[in-house]
C-alpha atoms as a PDB file:
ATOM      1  CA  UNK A   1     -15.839  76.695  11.635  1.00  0.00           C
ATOM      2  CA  UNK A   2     -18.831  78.515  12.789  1.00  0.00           C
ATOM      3  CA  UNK A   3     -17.763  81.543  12.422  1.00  0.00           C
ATOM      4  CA  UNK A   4     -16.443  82.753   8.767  1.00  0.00           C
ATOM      5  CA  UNK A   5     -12.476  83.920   9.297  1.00  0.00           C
ATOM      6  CA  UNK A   6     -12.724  83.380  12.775  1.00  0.00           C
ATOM      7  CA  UNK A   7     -13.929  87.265  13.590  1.00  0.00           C
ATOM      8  CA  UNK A   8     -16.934  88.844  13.684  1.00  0.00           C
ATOM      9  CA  UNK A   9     -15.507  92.668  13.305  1.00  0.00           C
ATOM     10  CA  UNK A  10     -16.595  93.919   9.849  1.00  0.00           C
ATOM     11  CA  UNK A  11     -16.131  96.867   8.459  1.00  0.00           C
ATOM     12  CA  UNK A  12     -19.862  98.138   7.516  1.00  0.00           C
ATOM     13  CA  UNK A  13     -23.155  97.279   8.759  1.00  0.00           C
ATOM     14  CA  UNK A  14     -23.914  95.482   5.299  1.00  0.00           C
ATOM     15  CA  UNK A  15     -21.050  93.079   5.479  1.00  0.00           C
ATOM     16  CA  UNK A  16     -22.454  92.328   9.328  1.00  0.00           C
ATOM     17  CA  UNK A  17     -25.799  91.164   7.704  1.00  0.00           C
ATOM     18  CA  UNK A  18     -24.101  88.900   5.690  1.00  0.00           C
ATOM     19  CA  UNK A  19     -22.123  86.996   8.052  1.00  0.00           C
ATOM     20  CA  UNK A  20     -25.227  86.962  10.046  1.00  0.00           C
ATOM     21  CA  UNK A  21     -27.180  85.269   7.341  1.00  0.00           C
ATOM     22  CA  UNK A  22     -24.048  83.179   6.539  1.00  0.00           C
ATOM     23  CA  UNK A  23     -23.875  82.403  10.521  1.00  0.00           C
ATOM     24  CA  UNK A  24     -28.000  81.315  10.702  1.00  0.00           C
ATOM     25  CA  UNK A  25     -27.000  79.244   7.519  1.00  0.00           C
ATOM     26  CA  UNK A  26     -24.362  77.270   9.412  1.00  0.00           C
ATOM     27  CA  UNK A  27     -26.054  76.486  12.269  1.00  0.00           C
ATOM     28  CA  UNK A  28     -28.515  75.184  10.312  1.00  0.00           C
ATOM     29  CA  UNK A  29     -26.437  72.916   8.447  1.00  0.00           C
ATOM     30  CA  UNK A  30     -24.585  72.015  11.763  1.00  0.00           C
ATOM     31  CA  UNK A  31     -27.746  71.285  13.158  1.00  0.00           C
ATOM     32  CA  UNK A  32     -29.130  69.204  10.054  1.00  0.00           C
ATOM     33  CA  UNK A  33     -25.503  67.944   8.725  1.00  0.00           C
ATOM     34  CA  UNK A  34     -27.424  65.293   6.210  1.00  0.00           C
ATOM     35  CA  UNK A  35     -28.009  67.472   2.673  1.00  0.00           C
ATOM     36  CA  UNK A  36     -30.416  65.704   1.695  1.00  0.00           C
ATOM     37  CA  UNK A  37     -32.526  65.708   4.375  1.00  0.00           C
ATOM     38  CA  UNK A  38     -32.071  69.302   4.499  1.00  0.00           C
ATOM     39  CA  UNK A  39     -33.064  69.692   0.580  1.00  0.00           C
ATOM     40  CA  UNK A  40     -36.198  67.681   1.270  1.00  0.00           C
ATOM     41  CA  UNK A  41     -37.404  70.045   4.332  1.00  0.00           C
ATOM     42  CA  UNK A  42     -36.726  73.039   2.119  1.00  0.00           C
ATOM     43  CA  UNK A  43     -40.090  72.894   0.346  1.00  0.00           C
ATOM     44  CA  UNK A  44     -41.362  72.195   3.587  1.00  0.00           C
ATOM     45  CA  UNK A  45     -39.917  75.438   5.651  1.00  0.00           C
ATOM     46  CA  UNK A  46     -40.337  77.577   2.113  1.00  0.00           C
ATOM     47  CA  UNK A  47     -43.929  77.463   2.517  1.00  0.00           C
ATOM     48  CA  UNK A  48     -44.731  77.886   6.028  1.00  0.00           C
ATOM     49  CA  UNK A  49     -45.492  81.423   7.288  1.00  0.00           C
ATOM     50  CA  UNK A  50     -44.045  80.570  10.766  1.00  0.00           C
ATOM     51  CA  UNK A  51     -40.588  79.119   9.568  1.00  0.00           C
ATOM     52  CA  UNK A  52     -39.652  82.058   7.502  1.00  0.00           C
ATOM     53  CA  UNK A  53     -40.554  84.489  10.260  1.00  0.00           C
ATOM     54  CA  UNK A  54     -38.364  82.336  12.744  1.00  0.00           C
ATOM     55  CA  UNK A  55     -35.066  81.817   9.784  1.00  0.00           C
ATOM     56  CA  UNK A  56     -35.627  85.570   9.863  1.00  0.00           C
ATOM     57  CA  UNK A  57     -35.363  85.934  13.723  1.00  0.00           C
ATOM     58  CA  UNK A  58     -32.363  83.799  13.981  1.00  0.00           C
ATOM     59  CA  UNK A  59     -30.658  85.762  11.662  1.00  0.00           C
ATOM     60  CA  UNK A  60     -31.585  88.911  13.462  1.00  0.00           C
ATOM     61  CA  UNK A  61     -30.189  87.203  16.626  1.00  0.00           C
ATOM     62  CA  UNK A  62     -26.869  86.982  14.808  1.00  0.00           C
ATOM     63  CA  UNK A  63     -26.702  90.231  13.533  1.00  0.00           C
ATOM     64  CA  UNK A  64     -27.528  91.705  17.216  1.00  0.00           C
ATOM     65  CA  UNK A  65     -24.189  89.810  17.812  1.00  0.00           C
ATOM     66  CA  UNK A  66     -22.389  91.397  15.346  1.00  0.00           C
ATOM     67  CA  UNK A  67     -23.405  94.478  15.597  1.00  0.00           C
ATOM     68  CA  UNK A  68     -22.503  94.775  19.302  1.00  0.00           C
ATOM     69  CA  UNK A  69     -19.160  93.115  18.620  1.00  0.00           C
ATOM     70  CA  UNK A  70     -18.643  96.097  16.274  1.00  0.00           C
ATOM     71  CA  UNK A  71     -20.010  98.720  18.638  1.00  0.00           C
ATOM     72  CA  UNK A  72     -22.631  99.347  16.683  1.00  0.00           C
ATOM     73  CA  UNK A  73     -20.085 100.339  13.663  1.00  0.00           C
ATOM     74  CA  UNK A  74     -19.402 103.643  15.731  1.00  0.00           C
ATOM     75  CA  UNK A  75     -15.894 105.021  15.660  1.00  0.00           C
END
């Protein structure tokens, strides 16, 4: 399942960011299935300037998601 209980309503901006970073996190491992290749490109990804900044993009990309499938937590 790709997406955590099925729905991406949550009920505060903080719980949002975490099922975006738990949503980047599963697409990587659906992308990369194989552990232990993924454990040996850790190191790899860890230290590279340009991999963080893009993990940290995805993840923004997700929570964009979220948020607007919350409206933006407005009531």
């Amino acid at each position: 399942m790709m997406i955590p209980n099925g729905s991406l309503i949550t009920a505060t901006p903080e719980e949002g960011r975490q099922l975006a970073m738990t949503m980047a996190r599963l697409v990587i491992k659906a992308t990369q299935p194989d552990e232990a290749v993924r454990s040996r490109l850790r190191d790899v990804y860890a230290n590279d300037a340009m991999a963080l900044l893009q993990v940290g993009q995805t993840v923004a990309i997700e929570f964009a998601t979220i948020a607007a499938a919350n409206g933006y937590w407005r009531t």
